[in-house]
N, C-alpha and C. Protein backbone atom coordinates (compact mmCIF):
# COMPACT_ATOMS: atom_id res chain seq x y z
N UNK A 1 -14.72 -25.73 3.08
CA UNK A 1 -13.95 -24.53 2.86
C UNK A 1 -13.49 -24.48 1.41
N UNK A 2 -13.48 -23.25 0.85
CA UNK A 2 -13.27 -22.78 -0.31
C UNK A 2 -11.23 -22.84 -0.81
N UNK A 3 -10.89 -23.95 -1.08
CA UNK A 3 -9.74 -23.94 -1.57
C UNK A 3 -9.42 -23.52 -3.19
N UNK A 4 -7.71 -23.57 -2.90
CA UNK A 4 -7.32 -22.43 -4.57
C UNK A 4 -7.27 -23.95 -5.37
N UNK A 5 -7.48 -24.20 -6.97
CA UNK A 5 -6.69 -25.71 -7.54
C UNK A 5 -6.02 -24.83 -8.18
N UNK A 6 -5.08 -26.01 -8.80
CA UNK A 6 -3.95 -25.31 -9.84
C UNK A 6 -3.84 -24.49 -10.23
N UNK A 7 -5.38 -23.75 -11.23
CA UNK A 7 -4.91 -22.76 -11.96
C UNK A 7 -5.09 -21.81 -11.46
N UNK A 8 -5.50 -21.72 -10.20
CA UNK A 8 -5.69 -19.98 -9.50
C UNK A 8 -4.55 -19.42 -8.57
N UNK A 9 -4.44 -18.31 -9.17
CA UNK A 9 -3.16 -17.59 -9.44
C UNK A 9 -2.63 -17.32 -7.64
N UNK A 10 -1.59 -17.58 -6.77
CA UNK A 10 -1.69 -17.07 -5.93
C UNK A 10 -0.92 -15.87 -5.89
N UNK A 11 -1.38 -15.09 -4.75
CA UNK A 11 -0.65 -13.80 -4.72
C UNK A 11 0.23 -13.99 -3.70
N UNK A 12 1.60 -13.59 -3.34
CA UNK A 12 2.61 -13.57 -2.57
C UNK A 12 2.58 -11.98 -2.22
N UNK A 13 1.70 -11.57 -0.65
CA UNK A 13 1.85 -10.35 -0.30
C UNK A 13 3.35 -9.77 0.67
N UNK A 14 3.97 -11.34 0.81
CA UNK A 14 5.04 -11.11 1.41
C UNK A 14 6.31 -10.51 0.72
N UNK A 15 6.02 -10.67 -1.03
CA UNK A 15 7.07 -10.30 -1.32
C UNK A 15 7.46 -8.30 -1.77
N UNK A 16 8.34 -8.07 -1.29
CA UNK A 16 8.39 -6.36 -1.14
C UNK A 16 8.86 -5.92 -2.54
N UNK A 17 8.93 -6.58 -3.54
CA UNK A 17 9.22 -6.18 -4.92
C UNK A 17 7.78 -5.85 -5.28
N UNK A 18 6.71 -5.78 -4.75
CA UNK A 18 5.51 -5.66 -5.48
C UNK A 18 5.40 -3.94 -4.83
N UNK A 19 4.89 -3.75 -6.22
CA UNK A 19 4.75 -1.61 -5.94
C UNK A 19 2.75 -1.59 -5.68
N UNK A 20 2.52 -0.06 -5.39
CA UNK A 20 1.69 0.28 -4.96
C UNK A 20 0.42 -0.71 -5.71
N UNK A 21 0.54 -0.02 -6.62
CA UNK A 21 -0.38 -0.65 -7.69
C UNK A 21 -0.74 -2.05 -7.94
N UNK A 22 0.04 -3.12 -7.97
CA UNK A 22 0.21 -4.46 -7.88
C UNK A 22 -0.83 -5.33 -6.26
N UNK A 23 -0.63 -3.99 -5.32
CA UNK A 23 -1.18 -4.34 -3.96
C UNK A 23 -2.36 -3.93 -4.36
N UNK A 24 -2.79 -2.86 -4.91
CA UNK A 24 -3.90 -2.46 -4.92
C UNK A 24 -5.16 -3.28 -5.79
N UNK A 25 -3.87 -3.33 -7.21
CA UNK A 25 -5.33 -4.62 -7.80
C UNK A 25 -5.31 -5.66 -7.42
N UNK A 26 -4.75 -6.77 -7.05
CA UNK A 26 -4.71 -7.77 -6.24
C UNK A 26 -6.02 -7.76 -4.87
N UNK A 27 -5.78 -6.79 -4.50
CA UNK A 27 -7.10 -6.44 -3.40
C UNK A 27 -8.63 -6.26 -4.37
N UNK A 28 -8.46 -5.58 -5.67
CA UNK A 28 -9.73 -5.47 -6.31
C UNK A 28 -10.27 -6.51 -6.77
N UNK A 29 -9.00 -6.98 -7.37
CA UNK A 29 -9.52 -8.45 -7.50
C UNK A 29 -9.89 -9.36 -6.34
N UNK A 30 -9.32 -9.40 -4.89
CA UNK A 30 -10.32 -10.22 -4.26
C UNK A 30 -11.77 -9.26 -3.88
N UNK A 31 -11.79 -8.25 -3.97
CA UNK A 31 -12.51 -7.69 -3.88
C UNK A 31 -13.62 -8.54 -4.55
N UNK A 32 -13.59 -8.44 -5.93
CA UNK A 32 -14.18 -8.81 -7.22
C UNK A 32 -15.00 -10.08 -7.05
N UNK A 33 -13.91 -10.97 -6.73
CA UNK A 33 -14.14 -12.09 -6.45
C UNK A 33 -15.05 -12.47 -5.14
N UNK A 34 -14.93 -12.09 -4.36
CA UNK A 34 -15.89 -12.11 -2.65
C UNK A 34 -16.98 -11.79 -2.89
N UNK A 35 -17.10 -10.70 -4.39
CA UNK A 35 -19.18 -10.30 -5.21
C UNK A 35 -19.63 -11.47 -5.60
N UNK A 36 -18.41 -11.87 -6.17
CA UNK A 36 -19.37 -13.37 -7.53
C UNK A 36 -19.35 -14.37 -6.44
N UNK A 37 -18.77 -14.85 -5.18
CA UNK A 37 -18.83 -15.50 -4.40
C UNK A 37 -20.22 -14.92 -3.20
N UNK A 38 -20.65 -13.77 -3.12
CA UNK A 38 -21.36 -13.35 -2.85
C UNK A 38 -22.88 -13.61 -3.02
N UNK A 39 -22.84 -13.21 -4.43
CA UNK A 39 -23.88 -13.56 -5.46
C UNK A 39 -23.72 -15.05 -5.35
N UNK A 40 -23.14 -15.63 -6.08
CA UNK A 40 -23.24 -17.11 -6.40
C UNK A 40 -24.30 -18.26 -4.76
N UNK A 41 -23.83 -17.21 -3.62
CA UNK A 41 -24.54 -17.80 -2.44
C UNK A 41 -26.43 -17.28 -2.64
N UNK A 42 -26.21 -15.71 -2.72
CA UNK A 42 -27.55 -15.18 -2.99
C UNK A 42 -28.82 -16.26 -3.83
N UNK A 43 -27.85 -16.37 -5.10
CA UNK A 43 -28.45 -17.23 -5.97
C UNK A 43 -29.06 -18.92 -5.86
N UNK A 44 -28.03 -19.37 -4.92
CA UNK A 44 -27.92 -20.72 -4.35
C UNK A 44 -29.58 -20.58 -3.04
N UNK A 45 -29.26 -19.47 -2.36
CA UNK A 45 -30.41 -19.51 -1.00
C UNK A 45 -31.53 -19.17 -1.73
N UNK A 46 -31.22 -18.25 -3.31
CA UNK A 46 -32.97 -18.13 -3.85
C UNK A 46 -33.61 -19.09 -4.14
N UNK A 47 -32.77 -19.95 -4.95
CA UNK A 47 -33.10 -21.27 -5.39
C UNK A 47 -33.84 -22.33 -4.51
N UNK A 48 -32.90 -22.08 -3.41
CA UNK A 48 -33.52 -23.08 -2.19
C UNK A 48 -35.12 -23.16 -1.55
N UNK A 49 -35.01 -21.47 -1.63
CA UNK A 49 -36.39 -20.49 -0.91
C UNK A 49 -37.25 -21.62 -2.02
N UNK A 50 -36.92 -20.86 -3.18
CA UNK A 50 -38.25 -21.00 -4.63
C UNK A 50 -38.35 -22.99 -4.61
N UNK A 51 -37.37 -23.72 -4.10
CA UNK A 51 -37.95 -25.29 -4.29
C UNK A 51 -38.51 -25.47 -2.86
N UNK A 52 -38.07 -24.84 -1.92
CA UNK A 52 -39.19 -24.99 -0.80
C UNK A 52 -40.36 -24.68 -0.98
N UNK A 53 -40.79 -23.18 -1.81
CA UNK A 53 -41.96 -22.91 -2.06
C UNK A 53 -43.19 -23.81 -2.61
N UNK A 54 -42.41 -24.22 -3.87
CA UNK A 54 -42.84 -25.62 -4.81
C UNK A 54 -43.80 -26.27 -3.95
N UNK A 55 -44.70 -27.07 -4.14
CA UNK A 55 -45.63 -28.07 -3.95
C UNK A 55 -45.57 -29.40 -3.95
N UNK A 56 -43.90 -29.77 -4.51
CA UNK A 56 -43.88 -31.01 -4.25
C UNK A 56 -42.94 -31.49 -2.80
N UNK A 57 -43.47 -32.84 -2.25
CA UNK A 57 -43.04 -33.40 -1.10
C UNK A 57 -41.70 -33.07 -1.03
N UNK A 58 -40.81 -32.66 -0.01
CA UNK A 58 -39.38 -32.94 0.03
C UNK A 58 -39.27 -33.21 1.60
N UNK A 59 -38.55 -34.07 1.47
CA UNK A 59 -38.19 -35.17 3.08
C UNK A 59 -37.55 -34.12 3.74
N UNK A 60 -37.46 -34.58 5.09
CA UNK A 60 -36.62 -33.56 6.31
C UNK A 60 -35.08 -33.66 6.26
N UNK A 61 -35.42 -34.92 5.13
CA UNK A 61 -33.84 -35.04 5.48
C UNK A 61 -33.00 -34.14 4.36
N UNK A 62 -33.49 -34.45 3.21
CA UNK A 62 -33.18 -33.29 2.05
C UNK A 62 -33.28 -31.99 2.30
N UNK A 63 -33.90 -31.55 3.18
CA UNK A 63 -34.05 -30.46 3.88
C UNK A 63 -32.58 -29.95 4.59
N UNK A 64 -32.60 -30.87 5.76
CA UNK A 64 -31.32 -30.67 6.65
C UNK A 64 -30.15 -31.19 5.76
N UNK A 65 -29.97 -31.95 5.39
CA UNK A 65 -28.74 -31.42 3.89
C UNK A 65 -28.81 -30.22 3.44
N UNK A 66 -29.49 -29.73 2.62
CA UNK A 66 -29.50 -28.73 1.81
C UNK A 66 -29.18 -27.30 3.06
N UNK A 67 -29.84 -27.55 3.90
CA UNK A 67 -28.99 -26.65 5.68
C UNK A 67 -28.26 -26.89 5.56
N UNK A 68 -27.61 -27.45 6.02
CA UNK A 68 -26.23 -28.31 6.58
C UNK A 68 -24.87 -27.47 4.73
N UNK A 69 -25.34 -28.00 4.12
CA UNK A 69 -24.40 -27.03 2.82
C UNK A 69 -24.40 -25.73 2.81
N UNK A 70 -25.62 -25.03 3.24
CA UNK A 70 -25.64 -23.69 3.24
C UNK A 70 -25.36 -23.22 4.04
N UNK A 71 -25.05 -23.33 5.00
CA UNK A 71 -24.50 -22.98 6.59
C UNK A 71 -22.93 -23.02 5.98
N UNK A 72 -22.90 -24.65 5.86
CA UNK A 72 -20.95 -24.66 5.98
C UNK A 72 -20.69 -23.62 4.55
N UNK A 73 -21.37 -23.53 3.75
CA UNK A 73 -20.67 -22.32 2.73
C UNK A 73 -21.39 -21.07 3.52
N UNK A 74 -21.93 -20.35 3.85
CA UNK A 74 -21.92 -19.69 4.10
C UNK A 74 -20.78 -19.18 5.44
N UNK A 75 -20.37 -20.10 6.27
CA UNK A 75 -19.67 -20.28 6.96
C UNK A 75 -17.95 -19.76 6.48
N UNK A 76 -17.88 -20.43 5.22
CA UNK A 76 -17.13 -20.24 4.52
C UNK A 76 -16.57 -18.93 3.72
N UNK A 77 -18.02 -18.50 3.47
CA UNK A 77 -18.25 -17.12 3.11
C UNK A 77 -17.81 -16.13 4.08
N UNK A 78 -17.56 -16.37 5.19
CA UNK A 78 -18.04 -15.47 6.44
C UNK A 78 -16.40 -15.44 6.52
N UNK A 79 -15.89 -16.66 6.61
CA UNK A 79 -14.30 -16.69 7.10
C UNK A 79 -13.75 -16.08 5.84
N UNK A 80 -13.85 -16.46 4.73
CA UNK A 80 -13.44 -15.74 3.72
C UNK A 80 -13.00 -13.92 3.70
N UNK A 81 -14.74 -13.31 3.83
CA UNK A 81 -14.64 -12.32 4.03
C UNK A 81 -13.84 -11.79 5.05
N UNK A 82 -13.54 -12.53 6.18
CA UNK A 82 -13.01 -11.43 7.13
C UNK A 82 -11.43 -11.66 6.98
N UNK A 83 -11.68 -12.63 6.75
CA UNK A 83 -9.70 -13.05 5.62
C UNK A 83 -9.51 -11.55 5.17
N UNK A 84 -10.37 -11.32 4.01
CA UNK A 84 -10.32 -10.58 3.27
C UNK A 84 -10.32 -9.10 3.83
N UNK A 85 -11.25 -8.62 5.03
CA UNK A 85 -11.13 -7.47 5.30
C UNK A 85 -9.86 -7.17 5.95
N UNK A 86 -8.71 -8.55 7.02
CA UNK A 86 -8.20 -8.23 7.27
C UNK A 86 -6.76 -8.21 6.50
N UNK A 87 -6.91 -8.48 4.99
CA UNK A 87 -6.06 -8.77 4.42
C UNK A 87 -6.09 -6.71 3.94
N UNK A 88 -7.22 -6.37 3.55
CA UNK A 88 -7.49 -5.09 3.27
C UNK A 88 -6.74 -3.90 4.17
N UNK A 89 -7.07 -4.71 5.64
CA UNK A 89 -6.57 -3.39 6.43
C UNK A 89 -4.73 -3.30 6.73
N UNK A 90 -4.49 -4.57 6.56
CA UNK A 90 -2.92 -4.78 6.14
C UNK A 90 -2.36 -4.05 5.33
N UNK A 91 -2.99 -3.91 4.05
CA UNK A 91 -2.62 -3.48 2.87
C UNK A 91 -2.90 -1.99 2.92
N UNK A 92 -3.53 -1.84 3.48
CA UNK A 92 -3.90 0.09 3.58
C UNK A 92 -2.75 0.60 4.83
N UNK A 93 -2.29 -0.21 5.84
CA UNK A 93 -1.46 0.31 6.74
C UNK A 93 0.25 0.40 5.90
N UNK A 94 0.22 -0.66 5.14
CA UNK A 94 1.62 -0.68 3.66
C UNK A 94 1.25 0.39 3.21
N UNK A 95 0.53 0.65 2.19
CA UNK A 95 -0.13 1.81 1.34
C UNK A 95 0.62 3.32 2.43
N UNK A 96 -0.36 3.33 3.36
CA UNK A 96 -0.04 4.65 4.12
C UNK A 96 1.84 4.71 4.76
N UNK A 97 1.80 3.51 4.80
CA UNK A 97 3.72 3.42 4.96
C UNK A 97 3.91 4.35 3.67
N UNK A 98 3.89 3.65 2.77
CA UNK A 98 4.82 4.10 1.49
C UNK A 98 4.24 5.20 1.29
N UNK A 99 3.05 5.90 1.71
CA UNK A 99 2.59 7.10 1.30
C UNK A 99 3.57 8.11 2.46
N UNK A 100 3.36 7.74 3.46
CA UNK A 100 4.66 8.85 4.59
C UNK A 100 5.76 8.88 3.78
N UNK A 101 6.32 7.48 3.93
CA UNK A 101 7.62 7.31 3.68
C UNK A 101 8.17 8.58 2.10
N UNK A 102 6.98 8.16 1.79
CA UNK A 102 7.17 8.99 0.14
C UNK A 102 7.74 10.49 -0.13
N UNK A 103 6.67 10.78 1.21
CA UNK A 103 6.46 12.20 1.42
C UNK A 103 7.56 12.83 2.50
N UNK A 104 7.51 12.07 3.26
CA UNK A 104 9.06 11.97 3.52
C UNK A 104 10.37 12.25 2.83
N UNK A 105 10.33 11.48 2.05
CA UNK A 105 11.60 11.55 0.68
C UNK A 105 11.66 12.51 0.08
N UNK A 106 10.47 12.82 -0.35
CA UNK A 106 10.45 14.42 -1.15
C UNK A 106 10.73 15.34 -0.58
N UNK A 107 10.36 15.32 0.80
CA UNK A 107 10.66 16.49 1.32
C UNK A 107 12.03 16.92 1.72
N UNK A 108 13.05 15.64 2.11
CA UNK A 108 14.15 15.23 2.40
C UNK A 108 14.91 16.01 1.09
N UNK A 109 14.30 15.52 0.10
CA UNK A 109 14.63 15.86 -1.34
C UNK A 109 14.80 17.26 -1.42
N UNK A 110 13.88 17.71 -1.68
CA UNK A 110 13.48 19.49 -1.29
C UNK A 110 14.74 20.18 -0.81
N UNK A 111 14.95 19.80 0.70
CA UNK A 111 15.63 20.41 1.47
C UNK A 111 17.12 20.18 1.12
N UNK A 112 17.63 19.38 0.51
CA UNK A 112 18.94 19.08 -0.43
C UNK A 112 19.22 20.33 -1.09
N UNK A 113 21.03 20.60 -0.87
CA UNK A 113 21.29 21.36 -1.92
C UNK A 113 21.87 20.35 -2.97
N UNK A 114 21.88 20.95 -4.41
CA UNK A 114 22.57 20.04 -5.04
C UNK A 114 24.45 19.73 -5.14
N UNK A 115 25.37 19.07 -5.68
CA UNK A 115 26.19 18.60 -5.33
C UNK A 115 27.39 19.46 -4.90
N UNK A 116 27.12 20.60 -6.47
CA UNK A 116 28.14 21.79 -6.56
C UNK A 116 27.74 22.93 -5.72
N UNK A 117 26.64 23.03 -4.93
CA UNK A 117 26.25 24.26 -3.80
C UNK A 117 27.25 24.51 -3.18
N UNK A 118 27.63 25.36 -3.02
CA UNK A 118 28.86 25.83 -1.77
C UNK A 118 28.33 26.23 -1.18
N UNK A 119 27.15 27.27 -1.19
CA UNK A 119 26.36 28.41 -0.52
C UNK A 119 26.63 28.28 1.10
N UNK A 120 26.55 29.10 1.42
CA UNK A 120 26.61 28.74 3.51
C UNK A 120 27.60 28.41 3.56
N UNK A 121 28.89 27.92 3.03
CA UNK A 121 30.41 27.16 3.44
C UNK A 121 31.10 28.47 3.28
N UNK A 122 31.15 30.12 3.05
CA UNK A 122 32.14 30.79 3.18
C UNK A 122 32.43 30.86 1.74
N UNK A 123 31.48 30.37 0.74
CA UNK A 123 31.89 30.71 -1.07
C UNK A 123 30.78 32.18 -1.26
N UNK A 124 31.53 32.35 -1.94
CA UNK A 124 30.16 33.79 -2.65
C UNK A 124 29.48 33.31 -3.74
N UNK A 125 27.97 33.50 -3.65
CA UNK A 125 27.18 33.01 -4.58
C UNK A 125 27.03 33.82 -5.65
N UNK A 126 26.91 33.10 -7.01
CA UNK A 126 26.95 33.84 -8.28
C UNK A 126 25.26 34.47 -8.73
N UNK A 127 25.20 35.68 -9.16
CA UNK A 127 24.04 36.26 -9.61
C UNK A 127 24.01 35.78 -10.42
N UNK A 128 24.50 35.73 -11.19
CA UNK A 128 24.17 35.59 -13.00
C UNK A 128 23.61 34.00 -13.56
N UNK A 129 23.44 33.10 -12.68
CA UNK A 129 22.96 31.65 -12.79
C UNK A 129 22.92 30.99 -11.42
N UNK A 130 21.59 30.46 -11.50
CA UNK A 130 21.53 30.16 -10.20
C UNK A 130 21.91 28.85 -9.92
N UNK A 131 21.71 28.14 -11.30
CA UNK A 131 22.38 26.73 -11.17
C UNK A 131 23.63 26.64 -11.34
N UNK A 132 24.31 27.75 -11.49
CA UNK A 132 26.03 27.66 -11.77
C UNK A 132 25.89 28.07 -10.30
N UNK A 133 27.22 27.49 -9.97
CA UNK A 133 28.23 27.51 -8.09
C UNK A 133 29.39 28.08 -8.29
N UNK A 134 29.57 29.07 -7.50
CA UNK A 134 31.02 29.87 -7.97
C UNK A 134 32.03 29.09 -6.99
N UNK A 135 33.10 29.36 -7.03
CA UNK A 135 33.78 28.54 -6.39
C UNK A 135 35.10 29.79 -6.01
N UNK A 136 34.43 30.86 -6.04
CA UNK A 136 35.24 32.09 -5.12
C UNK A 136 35.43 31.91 -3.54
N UNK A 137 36.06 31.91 -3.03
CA UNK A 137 35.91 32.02 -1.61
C UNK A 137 35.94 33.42 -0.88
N UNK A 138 34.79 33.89 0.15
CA UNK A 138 34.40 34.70 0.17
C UNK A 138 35.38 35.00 1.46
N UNK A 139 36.02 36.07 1.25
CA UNK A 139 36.94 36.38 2.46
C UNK A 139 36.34 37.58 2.70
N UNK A 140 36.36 37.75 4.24
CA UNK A 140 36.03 39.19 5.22
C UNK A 140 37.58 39.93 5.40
N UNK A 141 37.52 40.60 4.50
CA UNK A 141 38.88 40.96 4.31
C UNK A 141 39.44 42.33 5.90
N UNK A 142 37.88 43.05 6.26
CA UNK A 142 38.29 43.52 7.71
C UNK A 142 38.55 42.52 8.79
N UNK A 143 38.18 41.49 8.95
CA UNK A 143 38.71 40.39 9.74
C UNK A 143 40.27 40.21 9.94
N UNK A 144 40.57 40.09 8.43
CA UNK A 144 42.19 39.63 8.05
C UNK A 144 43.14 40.97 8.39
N UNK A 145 42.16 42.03 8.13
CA UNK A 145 43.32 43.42 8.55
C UNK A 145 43.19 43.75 9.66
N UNK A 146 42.65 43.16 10.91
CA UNK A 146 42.67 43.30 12.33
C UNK A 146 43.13 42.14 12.99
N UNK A 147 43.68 41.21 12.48
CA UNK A 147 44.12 40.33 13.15
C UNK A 147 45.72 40.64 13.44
N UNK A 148 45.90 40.23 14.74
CA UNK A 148 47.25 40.10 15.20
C UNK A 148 47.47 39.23 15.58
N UNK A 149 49.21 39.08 15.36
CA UNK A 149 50.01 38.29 15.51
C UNK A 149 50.76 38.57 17.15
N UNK A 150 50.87 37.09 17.48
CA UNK A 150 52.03 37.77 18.68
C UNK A 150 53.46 37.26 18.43
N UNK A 151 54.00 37.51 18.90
CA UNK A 151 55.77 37.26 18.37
C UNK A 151 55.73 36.41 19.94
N UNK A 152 56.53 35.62 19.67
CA UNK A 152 56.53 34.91 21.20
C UNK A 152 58.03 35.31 21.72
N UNK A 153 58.78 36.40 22.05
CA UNK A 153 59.47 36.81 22.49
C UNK A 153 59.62 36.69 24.28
């Protein structure tokens, strides 16, 4: 199996300080990496093909070695990749989180009045600027001249 040494960088997908972008190349890069690991096998089984082809003797046993490596890396290859696809489909179900969630917000946003709105509370709204808030209070003044009082006599 294909282990990290020292100098290869690990990625921490657990941590939630990382933004869209950070998830995304991190994935290109294993992306990237799973080709040249890809290739690098391609290259390894051509090689193998073209000294089998060759004309000179090679024992059964050099044979079943040279199996026996290409299997367990390819093996390797295989677990790798699906590491990888399911590391992919993780990361696209985050992605589409923060893409709702986003859209969500904005819209949340949208529907906000801003701080000084009175509008709808019983203030009268000003023509002359729409970002100015008047701070008149809008009285129904036939309301106030039909109301009665009772005297509790």
């Amino acid at each position: 199996m294909l282990m990290a040494d020292e100098t290869d960088e690990v990625f921490d997908f657990s941590n939630i300080d990382f933004t869209r972008e950070d998830l995304v190349t991190a994935l290109n890069d294993m992306v990237v990496e799973y080709r040249m690991l890809s290739q690098s096998f391609e290259e390894v089984k051509t090689e193998k093909e073209s000294r089998s082809m060759k004309a000179e003797p090679v024992s059964a046993d050099d044979l079943q070695t040279s199996l026996s490596k290409l299997t367990s890396e390819n093996e390797d290859l295989r677990s790798r990749s699906q590491e990888m696809i399911n590391e992919n489909q993780r990361l696209a179900a985050i992605i589409s989180s923060w893409t709702k969630s986003s859209a969500s917000l904005q819209k949340l946003q949208g529907a906000m009045k801003s701080s000084g709105d009175k509008s709808g509370l019983g203030y009268e709204s000003c023509e002359s600027n729409i970002a100015e808030t008047c701070t008149h209070p809008k009285l129904d003044k036939p309301k106030l001249q039909t109301m009665n009082f009772v005297n509790p006599t």
